[in-house]
N, C-alpha and C. Protein backbone atom coordinates (compact mmCIF):
# COMPACT_ATOMS: atom_id res chain seq x y z
N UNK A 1 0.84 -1.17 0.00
CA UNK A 1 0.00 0.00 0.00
C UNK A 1 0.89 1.24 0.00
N UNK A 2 0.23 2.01 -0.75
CA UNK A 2 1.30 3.25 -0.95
C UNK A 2 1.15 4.33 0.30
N UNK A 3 0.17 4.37 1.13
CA UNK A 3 0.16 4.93 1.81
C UNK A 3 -0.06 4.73 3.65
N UNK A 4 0.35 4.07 4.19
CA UNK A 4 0.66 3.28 5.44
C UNK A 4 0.86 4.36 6.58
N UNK A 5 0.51 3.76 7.77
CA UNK A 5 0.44 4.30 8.82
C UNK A 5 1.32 5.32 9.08
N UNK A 6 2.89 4.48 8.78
CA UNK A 6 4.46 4.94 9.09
C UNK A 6 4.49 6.78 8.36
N UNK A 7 3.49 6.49 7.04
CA UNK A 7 3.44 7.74 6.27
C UNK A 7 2.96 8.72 6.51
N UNK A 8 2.03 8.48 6.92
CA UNK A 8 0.77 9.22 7.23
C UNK A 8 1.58 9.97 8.83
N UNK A 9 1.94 9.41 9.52
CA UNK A 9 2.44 10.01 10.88
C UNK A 9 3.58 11.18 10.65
N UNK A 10 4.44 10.98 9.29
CA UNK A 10 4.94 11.67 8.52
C UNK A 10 4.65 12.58 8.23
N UNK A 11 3.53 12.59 7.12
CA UNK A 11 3.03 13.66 6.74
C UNK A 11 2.38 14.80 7.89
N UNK A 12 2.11 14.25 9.11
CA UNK A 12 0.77 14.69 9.78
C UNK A 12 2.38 15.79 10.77
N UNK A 13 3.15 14.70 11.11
CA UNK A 13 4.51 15.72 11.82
C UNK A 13 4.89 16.86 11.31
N UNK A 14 4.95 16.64 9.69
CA UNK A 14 5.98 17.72 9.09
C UNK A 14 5.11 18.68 8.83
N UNK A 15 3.95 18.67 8.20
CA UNK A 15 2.81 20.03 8.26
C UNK A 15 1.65 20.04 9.29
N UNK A 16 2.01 19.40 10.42
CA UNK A 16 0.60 19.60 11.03
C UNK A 16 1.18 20.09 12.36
N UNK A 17 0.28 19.82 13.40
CA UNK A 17 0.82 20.75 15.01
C UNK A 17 1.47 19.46 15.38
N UNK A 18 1.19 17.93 15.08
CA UNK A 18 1.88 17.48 15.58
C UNK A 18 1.28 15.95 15.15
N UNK A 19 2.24 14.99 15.47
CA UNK A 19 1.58 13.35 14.31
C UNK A 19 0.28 12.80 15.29
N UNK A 20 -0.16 13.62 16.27
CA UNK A 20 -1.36 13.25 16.58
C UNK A 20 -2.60 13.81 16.62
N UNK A 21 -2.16 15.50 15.96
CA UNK A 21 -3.15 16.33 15.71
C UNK A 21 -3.63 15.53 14.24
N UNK A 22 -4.62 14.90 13.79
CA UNK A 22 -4.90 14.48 12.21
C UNK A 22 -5.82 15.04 11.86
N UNK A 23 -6.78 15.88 12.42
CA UNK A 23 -7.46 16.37 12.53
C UNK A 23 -7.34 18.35 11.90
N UNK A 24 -6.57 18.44 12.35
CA UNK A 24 -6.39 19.96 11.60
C UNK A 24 -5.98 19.99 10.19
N UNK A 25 -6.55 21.69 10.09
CA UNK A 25 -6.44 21.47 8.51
C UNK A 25 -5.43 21.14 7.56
N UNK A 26 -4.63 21.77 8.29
CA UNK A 26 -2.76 22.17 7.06
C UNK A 26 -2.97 20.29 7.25
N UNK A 27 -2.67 19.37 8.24
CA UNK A 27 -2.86 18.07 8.13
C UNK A 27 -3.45 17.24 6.97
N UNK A 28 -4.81 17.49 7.08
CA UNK A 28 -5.55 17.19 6.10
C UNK A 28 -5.11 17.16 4.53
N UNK A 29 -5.13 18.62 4.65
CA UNK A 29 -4.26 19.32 3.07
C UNK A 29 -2.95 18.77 2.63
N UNK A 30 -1.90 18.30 3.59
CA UNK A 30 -0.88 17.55 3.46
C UNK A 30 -1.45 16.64 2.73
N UNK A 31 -2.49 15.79 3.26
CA UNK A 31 -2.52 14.16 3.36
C UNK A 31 -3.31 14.10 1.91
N UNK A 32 -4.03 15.04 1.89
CA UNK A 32 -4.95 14.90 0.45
C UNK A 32 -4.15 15.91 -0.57
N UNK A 33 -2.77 16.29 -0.58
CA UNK A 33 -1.75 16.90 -1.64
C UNK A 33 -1.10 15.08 -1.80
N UNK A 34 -0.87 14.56 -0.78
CA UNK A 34 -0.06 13.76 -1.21
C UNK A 34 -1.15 12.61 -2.13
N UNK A 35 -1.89 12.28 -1.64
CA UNK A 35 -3.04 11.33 -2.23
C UNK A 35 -3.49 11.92 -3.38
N UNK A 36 -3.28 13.13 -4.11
CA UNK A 36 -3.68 13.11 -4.82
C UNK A 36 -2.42 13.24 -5.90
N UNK A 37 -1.22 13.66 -5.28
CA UNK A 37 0.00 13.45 -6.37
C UNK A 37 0.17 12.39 -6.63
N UNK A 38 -0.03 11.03 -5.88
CA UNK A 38 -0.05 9.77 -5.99
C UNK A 38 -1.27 9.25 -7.59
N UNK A 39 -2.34 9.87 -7.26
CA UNK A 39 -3.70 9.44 -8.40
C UNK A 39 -2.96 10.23 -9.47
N UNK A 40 -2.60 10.97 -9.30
CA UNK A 40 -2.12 11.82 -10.74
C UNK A 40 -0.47 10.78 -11.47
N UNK A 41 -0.02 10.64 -10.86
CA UNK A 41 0.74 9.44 -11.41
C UNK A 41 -0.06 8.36 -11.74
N UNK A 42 -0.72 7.86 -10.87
CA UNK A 42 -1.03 6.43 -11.69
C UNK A 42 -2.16 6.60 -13.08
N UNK A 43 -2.69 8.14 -13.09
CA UNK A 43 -3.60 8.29 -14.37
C UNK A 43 -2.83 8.64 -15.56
N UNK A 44 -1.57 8.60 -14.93
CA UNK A 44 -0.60 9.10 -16.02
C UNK A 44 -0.44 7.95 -17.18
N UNK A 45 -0.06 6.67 -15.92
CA UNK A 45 0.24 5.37 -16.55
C UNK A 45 -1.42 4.61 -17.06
N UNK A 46 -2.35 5.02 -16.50
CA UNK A 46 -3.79 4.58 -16.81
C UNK A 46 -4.37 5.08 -17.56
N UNK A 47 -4.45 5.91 -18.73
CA UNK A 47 -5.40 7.22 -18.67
C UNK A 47 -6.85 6.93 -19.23
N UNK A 48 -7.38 5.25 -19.05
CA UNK A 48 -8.98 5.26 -19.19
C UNK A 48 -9.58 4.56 -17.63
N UNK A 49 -8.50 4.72 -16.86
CA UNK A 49 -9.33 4.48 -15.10
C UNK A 49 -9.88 5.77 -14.96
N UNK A 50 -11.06 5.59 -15.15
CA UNK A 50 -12.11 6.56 -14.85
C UNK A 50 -12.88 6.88 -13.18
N UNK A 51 -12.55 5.66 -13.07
CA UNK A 51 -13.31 5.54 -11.33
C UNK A 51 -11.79 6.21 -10.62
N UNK A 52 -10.82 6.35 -11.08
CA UNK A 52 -9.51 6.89 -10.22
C UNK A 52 -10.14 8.34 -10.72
N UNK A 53 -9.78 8.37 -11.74
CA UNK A 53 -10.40 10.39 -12.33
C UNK A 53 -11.55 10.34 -11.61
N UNK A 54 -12.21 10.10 -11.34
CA UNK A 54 -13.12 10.69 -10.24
C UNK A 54 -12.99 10.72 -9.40
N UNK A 55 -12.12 9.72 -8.74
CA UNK A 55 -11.85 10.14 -6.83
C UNK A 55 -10.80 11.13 -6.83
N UNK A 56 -9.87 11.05 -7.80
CA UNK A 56 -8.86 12.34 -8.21
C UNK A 56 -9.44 13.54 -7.79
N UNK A 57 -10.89 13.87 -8.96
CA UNK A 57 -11.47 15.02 -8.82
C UNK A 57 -12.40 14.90 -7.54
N UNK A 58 -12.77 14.51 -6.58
CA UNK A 58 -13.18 14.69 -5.39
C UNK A 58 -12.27 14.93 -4.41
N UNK A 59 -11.11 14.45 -4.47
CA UNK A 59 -10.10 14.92 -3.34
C UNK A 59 -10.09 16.18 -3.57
N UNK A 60 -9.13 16.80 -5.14
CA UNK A 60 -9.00 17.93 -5.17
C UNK A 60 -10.23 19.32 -4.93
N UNK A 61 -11.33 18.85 -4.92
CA UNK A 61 -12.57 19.45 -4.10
C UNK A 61 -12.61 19.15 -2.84
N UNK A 62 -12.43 18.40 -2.53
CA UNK A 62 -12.33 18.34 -0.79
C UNK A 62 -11.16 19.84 -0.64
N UNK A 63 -10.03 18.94 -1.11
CA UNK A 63 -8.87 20.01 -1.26
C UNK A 63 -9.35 21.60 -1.14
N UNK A 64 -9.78 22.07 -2.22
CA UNK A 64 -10.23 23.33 -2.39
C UNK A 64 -11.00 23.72 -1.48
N UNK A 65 -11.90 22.97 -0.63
CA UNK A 65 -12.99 23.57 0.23
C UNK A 65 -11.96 23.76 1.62
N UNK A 66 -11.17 22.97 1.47
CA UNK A 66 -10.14 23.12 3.26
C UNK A 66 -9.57 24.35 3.34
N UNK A 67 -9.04 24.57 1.90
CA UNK A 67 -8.33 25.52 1.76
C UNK A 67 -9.11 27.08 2.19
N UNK A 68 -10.76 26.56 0.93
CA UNK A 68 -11.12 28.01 1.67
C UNK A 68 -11.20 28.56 2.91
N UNK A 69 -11.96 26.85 3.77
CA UNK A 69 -12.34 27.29 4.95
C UNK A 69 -10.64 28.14 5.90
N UNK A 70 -9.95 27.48 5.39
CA UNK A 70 -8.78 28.22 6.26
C UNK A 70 -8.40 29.64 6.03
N UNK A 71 -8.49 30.09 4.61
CA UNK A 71 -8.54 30.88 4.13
C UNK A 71 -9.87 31.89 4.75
N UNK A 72 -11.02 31.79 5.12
CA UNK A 72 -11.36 32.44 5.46
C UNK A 72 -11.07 32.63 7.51
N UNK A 73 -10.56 31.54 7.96
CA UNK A 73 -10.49 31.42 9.07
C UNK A 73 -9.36 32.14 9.74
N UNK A 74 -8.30 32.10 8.79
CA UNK A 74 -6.75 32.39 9.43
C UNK A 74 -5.58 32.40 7.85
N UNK A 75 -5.62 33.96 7.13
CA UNK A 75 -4.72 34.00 5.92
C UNK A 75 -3.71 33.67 6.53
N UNK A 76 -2.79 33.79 7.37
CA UNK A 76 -1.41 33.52 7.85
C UNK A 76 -1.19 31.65 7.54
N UNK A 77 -2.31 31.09 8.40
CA UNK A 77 -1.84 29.74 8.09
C UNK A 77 -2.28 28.81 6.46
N UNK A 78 -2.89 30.00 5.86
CA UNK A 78 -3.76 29.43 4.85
C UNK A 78 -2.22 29.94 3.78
N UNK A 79 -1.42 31.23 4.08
CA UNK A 79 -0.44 31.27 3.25
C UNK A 79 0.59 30.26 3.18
N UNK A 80 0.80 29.62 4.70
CA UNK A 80 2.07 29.22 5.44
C UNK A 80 2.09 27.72 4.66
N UNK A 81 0.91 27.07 4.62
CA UNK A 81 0.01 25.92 3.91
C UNK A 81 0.84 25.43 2.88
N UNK A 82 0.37 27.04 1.99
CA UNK A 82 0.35 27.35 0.44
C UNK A 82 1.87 27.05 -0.05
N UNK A 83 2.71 27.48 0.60
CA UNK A 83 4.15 27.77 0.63
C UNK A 83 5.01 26.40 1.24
N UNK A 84 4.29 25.75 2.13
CA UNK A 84 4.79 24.55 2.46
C UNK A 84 4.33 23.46 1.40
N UNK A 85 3.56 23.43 0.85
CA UNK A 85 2.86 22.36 0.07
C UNK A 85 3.71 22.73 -1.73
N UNK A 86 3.68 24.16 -2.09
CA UNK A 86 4.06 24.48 -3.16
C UNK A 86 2.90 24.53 -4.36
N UNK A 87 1.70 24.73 -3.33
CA UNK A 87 0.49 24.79 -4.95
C UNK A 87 0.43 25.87 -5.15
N UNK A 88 1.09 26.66 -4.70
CA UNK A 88 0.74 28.03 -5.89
C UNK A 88 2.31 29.12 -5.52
N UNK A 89 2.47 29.91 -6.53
CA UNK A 89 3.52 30.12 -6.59
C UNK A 89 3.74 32.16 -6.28
């Protein structure tokens, strides 16, 4: 499995408050940047898995809605996010 416990505690340390906060947002946004750089490779090598292009495009909507809500909640961490993750330049 490409994405395992060991990872996930990873991801959740390096952008989140801490590998047991999983729950906050920058967390989240980590976990669904990485899950979705993952689908975007394998549609690379697939490109008629259609049921992947769709969970693709639901993460990255999940994605977008975290973002706003942070964005409207707190610009500082919604920039800090932006800049740690590298989606926008």
């Amino acid at each position: 499995m490409y994405l395992d416990k060991a990872k996930k505690e990873e991801i959740f340390e390096q952008y989140g408050t801490s590998k047991t906060n999983t729950g906050s947002a920058e967390s989240q946004i980590a976990l669904f940047t990485y899950r979705i750089a993952h689908l975007t490779e394998h549609l690379k090598k697939h490109h008629k898995d259609f049921v992947t292009e769709r969970s693709l495009t639901k993460l990255v909507g999940k994605r977008r809605a975290l973002l706003n809500y942070l964005y409207d909640r707190d610009v500082n961490r919604y920039r800090a996010i932006i800049k740690a993750l590298g989606l926008r330049k």
